[in-house]
Structures are given as structure tokens and as C-alpha cells.
C-alpha atoms as a PDB file:
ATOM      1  CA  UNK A   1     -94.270  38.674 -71.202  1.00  0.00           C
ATOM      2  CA  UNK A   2     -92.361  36.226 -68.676  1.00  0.00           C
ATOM      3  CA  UNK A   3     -93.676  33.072 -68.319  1.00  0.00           C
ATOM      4  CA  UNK A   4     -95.111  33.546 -64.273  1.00  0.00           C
ATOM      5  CA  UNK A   5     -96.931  36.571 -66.177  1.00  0.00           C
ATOM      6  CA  UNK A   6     -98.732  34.013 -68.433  1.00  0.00           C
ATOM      7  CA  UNK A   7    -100.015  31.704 -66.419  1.00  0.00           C
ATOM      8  CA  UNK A   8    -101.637  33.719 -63.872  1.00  0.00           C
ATOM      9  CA  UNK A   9    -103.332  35.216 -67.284  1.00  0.00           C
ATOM     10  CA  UNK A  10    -104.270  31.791 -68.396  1.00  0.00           C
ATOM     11  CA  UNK A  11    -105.283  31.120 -64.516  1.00  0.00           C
ATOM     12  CA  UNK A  12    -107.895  34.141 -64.910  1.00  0.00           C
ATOM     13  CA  UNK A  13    -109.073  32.971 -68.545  1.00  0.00           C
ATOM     14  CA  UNK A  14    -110.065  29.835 -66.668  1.00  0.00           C
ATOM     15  CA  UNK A  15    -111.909  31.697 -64.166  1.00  0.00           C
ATOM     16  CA  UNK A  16    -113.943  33.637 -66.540  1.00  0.00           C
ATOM     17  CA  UNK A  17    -114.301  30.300 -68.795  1.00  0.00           C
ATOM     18  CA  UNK A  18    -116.048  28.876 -65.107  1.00  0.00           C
ATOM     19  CA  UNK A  19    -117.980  31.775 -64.588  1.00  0.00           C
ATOM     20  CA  UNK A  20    -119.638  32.325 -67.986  1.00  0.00           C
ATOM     21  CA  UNK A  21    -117.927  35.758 -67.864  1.00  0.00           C
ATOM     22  CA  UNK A  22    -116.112  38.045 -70.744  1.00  0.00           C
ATOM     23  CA  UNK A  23    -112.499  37.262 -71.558  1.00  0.00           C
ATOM     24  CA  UNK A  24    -111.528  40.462 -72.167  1.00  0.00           C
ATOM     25  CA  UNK A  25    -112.768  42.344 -69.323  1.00  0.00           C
ATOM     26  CA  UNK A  26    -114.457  39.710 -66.602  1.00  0.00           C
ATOM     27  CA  UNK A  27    -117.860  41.478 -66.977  1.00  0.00           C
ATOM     28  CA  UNK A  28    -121.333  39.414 -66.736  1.00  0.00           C
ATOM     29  CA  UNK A  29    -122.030  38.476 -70.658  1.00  0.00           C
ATOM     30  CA  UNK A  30    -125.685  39.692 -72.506  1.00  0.00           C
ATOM     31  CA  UNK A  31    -126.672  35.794 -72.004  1.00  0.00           C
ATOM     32  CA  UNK A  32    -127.151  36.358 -68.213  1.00  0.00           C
ATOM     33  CA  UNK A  33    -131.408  37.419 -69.121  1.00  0.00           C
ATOM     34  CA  UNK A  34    -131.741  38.877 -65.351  1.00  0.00           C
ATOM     35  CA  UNK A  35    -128.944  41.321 -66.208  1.00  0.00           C
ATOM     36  CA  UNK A  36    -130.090  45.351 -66.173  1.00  0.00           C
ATOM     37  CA  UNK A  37    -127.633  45.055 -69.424  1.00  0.00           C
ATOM     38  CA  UNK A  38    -129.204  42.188 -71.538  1.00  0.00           C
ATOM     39  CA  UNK A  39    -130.238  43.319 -75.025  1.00  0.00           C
ATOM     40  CA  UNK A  40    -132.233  41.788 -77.309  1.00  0.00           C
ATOM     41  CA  UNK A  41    -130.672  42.856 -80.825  1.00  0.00           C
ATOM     42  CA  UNK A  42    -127.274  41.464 -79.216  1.00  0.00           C
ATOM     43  CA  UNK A  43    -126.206  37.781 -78.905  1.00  0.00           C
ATOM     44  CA  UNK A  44    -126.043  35.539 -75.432  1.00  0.00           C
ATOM     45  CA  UNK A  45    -121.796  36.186 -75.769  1.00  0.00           C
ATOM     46  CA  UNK A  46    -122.132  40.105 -76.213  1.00  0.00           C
ATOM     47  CA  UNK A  47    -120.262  42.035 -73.411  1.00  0.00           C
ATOM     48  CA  UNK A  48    -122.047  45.334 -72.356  1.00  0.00           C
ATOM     49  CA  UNK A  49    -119.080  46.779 -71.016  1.00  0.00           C
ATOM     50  CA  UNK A  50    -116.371  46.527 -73.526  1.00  0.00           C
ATOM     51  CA  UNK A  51    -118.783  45.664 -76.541  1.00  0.00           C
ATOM     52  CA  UNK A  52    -116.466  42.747 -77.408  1.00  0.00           C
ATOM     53  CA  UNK A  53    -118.749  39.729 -78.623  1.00  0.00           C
ATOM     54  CA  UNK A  54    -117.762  35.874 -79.067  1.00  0.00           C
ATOM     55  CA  UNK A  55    -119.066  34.313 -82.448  1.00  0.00           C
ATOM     56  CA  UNK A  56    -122.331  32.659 -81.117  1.00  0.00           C
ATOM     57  CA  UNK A  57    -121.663  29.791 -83.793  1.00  0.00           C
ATOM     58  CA  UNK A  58    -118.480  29.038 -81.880  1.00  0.00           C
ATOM     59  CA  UNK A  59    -118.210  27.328 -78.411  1.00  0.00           C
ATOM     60  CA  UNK A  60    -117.803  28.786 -75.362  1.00  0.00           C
ATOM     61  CA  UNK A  61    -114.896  26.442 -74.907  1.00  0.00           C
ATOM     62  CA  UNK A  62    -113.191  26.955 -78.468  1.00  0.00           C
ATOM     63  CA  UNK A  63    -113.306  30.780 -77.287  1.00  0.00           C
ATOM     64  CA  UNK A  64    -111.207  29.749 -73.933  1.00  0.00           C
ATOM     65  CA  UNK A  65    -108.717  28.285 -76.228  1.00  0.00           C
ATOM     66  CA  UNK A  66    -108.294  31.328 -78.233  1.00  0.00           C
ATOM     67  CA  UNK A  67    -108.110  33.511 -75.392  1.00  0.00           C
ATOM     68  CA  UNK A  68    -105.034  31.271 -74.322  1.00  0.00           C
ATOM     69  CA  UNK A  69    -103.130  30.659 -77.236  1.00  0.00           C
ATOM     70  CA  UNK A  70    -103.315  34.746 -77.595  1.00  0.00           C
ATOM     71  CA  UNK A  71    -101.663  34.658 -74.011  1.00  0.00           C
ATOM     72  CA  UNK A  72     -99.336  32.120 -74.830  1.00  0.00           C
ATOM     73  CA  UNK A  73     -98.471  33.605 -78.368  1.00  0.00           C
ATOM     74  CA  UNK A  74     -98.287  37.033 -76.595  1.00  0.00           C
ATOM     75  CA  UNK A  75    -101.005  38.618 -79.023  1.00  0.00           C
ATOM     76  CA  UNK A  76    -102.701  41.505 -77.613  1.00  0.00           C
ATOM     77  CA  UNK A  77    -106.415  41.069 -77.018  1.00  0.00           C
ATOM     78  CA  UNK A  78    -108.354  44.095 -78.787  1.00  0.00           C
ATOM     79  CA  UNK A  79    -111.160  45.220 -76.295  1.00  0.00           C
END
């Protein structure tokens, strides 16, 4: 992946870090309690949409960093 490629990736990670939003997919996350989608027997980071779910024992911002090292490693993200 060329490098322009990258950071508009890592420029939408940092959207969906300031939004609260899914990494993988940019959907609302099971922690928003108003959602239609919120579940109880999932945790706060569990996406409805592509079922991916972020380690509730891990921080919202050590997740960010993940999602941007894969980017900048070009690893592909596993929805």
C-alpha cells in the first residue's frame, strides 16, 4: 500500500477513535445503550455489524494504536 494510501487510513482510524465508533467498519459500537443494536450478553466495544469486538480490558486508545500499526505494517484487518 503507498504511503498517501496509509495515511488517509490512519486519518479515518482517528475519526472513528473521536467518534467512539468500530475500527473495522465505522459502525456505532454495543456501548452506545440508546442503540436499537445494544446487547446485553455483549461488551460496551462489541460491533453489531461486523461482530468484531475490542478486548474490554484494553483501552480504547491502545486499540487506536493497533489499528495503526496494522496500517502502517500493512496487516490486513480481519472483520
Amino acid at each position: 500500500m503507498n504511503s498517501k494510501k496509509k495515511i488517509q487510513l490512519i486519518s479515518e482510524i482517528l475519526d472513528r477513535y473521536d467518534d467512539g465508533v468500530c475500527f473495522y467498519c465505522g459502525t456505532i459500537l454495543n456501548g452506545d445503550m440508546e442503540a436499537d443494536e445494544f446487547d446485553e450478553g455483549y461488551s460496551d466495544d462489541w460491533c453489531p455489524e461486523c461482530c468484531e469486538s475490542i478486548d474490554p480490558d484494553d483501552d480504547w486508545e491502545d486499540a487506536c494504536l493497533n489499528a495503526i500499526d496494522k496500517v502502517i505494517h500493512d496487516e490486513k484487518f480481519k472483520p
